[in-house]
PDB file of N, CA and C in Angstrom:
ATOM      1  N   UNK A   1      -4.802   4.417   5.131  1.00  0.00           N
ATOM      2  CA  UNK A   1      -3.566   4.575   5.857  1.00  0.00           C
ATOM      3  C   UNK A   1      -3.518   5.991   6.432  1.00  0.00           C
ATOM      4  N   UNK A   2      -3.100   5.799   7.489  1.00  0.00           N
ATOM      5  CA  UNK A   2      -2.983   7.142   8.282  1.00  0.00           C
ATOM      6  C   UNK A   2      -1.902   7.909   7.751  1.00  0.00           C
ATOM      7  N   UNK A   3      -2.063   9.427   8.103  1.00  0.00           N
ATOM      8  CA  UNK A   3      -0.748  10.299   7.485  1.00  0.00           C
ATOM      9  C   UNK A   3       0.256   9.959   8.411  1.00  0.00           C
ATOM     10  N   UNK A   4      -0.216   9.938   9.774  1.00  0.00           N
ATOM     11  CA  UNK A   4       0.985   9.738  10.923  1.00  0.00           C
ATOM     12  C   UNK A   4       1.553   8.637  10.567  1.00  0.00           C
ATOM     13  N   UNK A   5       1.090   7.435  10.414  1.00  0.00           N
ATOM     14  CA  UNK A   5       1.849   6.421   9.752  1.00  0.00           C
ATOM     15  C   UNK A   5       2.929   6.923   8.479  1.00  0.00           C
ATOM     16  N   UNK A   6       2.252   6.890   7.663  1.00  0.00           N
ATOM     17  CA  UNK A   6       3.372   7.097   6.521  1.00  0.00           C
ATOM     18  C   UNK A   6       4.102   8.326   6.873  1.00  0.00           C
ATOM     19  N   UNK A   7       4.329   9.351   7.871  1.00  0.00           N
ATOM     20  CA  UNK A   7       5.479  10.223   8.271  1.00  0.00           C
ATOM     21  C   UNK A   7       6.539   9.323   9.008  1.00  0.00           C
ATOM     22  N   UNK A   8       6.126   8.431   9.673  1.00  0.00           N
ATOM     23  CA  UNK A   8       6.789   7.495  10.342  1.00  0.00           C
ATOM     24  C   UNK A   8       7.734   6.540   9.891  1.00  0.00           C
ATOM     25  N   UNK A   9       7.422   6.329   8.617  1.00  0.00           N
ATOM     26  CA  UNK A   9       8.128   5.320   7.892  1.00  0.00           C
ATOM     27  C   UNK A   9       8.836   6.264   7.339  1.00  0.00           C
ATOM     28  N   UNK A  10       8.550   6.981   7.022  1.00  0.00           N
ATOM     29  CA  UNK A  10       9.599   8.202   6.431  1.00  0.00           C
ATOM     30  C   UNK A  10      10.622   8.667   7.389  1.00  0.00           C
ATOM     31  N   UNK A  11      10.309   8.978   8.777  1.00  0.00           N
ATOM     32  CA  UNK A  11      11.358   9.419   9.775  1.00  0.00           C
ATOM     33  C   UNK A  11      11.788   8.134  10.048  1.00  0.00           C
ATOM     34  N   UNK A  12      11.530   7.009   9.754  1.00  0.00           N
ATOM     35  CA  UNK A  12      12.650   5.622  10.183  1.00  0.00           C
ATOM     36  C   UNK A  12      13.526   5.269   8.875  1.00  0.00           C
ATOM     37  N   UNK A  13      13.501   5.671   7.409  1.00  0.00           N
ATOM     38  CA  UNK A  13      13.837   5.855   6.435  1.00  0.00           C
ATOM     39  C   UNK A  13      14.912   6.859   6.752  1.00  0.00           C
ATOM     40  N   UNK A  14      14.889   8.356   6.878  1.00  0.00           N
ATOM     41  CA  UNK A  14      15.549   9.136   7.198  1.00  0.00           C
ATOM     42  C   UNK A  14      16.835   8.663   8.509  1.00  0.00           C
ATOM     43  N   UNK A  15      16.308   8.421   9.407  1.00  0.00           N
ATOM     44  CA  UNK A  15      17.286   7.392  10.268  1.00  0.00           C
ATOM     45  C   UNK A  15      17.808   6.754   9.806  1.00  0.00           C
ATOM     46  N   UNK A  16      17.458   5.525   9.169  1.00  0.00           N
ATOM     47  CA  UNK A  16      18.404   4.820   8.880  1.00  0.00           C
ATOM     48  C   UNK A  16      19.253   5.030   7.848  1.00  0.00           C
ATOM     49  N   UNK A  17      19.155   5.647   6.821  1.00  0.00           N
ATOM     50  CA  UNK A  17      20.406   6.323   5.674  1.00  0.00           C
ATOM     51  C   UNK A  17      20.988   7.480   6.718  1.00  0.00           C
ATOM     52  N   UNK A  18      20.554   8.006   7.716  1.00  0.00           N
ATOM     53  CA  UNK A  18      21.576   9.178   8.341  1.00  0.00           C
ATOM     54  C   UNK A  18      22.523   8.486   9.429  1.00  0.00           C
ATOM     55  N   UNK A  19      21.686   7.712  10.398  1.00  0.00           N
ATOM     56  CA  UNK A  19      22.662   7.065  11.804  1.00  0.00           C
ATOM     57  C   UNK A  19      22.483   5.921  12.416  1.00  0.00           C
ATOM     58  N   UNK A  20      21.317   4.664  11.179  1.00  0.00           N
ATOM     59  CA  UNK A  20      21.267   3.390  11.238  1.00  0.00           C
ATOM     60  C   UNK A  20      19.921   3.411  12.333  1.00  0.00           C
ATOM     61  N   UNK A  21      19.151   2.410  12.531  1.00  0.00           N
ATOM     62  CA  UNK A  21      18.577   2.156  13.281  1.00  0.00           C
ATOM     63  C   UNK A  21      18.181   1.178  14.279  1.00  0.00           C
ATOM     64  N   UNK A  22      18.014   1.338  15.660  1.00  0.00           N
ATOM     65  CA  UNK A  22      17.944  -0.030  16.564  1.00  0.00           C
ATOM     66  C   UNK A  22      17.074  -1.369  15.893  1.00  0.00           C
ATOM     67  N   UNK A  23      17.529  -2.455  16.907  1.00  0.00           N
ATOM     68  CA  UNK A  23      16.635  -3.517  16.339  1.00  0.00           C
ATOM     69  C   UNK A  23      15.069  -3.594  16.558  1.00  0.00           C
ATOM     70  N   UNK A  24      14.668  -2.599  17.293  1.00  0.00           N
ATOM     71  CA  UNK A  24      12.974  -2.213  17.364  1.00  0.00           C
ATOM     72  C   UNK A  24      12.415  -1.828  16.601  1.00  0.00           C
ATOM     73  N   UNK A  25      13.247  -0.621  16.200  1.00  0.00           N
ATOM     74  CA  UNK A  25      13.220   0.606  14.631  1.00  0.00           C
ATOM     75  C   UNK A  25      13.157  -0.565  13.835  1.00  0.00           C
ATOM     76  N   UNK A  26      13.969  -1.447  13.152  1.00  0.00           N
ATOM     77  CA  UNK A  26      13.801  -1.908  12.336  1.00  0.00           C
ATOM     78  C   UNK A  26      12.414  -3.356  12.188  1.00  0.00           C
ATOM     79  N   UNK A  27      12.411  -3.471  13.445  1.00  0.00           N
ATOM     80  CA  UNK A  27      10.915  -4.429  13.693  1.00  0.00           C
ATOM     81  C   UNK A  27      10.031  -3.228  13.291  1.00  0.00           C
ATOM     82  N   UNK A  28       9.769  -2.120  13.862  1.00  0.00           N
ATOM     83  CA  UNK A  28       9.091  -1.482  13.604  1.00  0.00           C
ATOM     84  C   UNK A  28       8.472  -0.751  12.037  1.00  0.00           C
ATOM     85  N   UNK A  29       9.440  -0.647  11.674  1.00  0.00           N
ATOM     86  CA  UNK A  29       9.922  -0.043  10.121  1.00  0.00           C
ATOM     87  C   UNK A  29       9.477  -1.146   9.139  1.00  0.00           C
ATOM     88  N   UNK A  30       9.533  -2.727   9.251  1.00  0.00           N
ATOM     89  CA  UNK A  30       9.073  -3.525   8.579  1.00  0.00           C
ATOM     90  C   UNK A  30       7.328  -3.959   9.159  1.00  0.00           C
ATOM     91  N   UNK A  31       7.335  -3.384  10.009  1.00  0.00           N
ATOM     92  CA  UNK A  31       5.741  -3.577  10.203  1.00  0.00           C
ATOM     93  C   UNK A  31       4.893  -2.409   9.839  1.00  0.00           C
ATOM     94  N   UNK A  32       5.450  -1.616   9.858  1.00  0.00           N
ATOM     95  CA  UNK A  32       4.885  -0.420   9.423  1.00  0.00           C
ATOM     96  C   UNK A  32       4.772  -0.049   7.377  1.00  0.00           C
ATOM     97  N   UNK A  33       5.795  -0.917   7.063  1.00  0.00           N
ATOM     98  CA  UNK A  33       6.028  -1.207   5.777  1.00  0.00           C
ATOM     99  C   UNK A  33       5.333  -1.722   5.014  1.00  0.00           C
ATOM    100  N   UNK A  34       4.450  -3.450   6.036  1.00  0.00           N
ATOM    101  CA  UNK A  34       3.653  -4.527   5.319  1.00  0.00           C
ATOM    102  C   UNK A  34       2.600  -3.825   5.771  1.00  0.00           C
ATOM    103  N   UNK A  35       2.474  -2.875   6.630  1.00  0.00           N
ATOM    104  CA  UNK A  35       0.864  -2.208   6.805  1.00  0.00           C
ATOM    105  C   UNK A  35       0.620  -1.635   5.452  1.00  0.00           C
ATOM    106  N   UNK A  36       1.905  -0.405   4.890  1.00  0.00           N
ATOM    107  CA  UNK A  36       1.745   0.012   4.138  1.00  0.00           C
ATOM    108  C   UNK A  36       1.315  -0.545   2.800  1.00  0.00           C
ATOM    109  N   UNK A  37       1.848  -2.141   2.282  1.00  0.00           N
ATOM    110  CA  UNK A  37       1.368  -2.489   1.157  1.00  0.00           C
ATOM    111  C   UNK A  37       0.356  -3.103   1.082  1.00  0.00           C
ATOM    112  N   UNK A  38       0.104  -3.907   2.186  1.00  0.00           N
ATOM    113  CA  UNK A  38      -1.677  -4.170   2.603  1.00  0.00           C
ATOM    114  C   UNK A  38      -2.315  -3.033   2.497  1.00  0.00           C
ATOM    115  N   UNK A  39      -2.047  -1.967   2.569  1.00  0.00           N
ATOM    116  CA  UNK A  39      -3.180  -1.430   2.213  1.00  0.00           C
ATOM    117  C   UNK A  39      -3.411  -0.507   0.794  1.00  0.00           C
ATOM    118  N   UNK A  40      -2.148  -0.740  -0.057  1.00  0.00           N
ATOM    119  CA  UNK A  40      -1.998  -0.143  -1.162  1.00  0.00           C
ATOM    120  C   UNK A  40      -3.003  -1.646  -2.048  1.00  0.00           C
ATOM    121  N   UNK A  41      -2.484  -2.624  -1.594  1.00  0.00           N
ATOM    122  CA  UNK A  41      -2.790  -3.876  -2.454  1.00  0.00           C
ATOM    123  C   UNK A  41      -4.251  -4.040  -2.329  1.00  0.00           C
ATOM    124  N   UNK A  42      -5.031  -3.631  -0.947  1.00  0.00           N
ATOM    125  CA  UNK A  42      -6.124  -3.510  -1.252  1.00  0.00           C
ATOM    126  C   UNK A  42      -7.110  -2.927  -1.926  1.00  0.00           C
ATOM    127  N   UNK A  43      -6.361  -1.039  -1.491  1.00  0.00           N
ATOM    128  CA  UNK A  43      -7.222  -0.448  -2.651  1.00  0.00           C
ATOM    129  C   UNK A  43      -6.922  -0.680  -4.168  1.00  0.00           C
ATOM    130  N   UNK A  44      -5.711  -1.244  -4.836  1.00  0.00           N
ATOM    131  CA  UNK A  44      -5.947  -1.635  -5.954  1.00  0.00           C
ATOM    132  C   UNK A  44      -6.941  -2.615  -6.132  1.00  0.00           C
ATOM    133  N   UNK A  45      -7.068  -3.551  -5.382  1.00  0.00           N
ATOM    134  CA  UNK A  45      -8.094  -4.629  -5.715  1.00  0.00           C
ATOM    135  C   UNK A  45      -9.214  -3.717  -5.574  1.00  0.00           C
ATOM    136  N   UNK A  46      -9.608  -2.820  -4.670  1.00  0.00           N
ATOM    137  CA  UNK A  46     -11.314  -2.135  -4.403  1.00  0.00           C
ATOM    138  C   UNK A  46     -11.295  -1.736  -5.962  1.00  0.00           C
ATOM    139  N   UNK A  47     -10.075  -1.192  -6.522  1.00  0.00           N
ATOM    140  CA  UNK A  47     -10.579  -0.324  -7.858  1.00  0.00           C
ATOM    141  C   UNK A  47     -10.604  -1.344  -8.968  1.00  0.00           C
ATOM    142  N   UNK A  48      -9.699  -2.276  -8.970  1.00  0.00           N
ATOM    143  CA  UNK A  48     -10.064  -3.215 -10.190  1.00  0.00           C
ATOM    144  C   UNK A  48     -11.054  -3.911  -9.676  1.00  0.00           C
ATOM    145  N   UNK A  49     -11.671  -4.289  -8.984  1.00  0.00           N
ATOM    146  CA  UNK A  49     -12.851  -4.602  -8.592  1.00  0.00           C
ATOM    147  C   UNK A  49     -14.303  -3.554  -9.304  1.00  0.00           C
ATOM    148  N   UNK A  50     -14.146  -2.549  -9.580  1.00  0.00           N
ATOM    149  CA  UNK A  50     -15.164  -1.919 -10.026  1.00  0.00           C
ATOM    150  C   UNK A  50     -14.660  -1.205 -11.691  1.00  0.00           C
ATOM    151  N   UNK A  51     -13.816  -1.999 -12.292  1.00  0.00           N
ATOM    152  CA  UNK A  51     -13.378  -1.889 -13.475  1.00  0.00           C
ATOM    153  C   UNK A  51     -14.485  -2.665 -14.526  1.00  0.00           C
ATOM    154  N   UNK A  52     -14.988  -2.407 -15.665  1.00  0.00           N
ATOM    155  CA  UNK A  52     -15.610  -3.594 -16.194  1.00  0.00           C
ATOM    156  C   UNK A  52     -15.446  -3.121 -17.747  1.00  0.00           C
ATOM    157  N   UNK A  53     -15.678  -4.099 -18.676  1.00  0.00           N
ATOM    158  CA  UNK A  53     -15.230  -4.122 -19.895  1.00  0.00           C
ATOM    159  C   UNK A  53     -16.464  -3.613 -20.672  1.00  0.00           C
ATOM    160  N   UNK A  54     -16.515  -2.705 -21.795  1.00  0.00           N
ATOM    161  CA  UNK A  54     -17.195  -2.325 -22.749  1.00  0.00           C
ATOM    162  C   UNK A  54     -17.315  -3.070 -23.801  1.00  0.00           C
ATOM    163  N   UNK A  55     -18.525  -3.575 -24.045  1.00  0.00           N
ATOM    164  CA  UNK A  55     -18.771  -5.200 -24.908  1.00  0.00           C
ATOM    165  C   UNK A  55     -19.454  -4.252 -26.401  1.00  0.00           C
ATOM    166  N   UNK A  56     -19.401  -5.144 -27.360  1.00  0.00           N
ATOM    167  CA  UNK A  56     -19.445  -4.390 -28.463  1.00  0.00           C
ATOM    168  C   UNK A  56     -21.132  -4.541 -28.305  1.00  0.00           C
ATOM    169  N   UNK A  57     -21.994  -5.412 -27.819  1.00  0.00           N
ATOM    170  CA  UNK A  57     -23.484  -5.094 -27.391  1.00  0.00           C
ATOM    171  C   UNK A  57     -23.519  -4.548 -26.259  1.00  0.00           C
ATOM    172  N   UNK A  58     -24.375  -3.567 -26.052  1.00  0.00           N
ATOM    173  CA  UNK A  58     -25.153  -2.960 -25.087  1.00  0.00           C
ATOM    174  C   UNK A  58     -24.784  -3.933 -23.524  1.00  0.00           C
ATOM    175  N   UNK A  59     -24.082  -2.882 -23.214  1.00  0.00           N
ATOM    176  CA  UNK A  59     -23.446  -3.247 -21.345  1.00  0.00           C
ATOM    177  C   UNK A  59     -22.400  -3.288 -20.742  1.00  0.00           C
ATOM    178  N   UNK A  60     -22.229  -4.127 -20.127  1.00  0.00           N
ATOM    179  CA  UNK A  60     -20.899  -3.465 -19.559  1.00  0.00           C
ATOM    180  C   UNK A  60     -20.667  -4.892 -18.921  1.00  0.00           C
ATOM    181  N   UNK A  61     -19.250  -5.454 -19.021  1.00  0.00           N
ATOM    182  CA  UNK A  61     -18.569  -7.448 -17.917  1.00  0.00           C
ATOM    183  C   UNK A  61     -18.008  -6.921 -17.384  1.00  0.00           C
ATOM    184  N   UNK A  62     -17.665  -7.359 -16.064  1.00  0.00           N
ATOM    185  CA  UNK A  62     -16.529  -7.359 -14.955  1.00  0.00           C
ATOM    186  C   UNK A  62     -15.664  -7.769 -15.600  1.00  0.00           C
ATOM    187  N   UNK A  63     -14.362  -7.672 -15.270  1.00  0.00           N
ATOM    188  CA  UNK A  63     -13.332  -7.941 -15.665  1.00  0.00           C
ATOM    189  C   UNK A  63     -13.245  -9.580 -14.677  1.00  0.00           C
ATOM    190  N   UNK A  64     -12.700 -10.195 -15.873  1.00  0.00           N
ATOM    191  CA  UNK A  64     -12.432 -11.908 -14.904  1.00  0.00           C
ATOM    192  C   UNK A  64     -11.583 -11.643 -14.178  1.00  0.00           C
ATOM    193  N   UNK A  65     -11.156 -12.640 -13.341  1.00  0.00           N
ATOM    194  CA  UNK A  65      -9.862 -12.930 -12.940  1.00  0.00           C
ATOM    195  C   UNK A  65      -9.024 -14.321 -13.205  1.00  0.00           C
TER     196      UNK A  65
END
């Protein structure tokens, strides 16, 4: 995620608790929002993806799903 992005959601945040925002702002603000958790939700998956369990023999399991 870009920094300019997430300043953005922050200055449409700031708008709208100070003087409300148009109906674009708020198209905008919710797209800019689901960008944001798409891409939080992914890198959690990249990292539990490379998580794996310590077996009491010699090695190492992926974690199931």
């Amino acid at each position: 995620m870009q920094p300019h992005t997430i300043d953005r959601i922050n200055q449409l945040a700031r708008k709208a608790r100070e003087s409300g925002l148009t109906e674009a702002e708020r198209e905008e603000q919710a797209l800019l929002r689901r960008e944001y958790i798409d891409a939080v939700k992914q890198s959690l998956r990249a990292q539990l993806d490379n998580v794996h369990m310590a077996e009491k023999t010699p090695g190492k399991a992926p974690l199931k799903k």
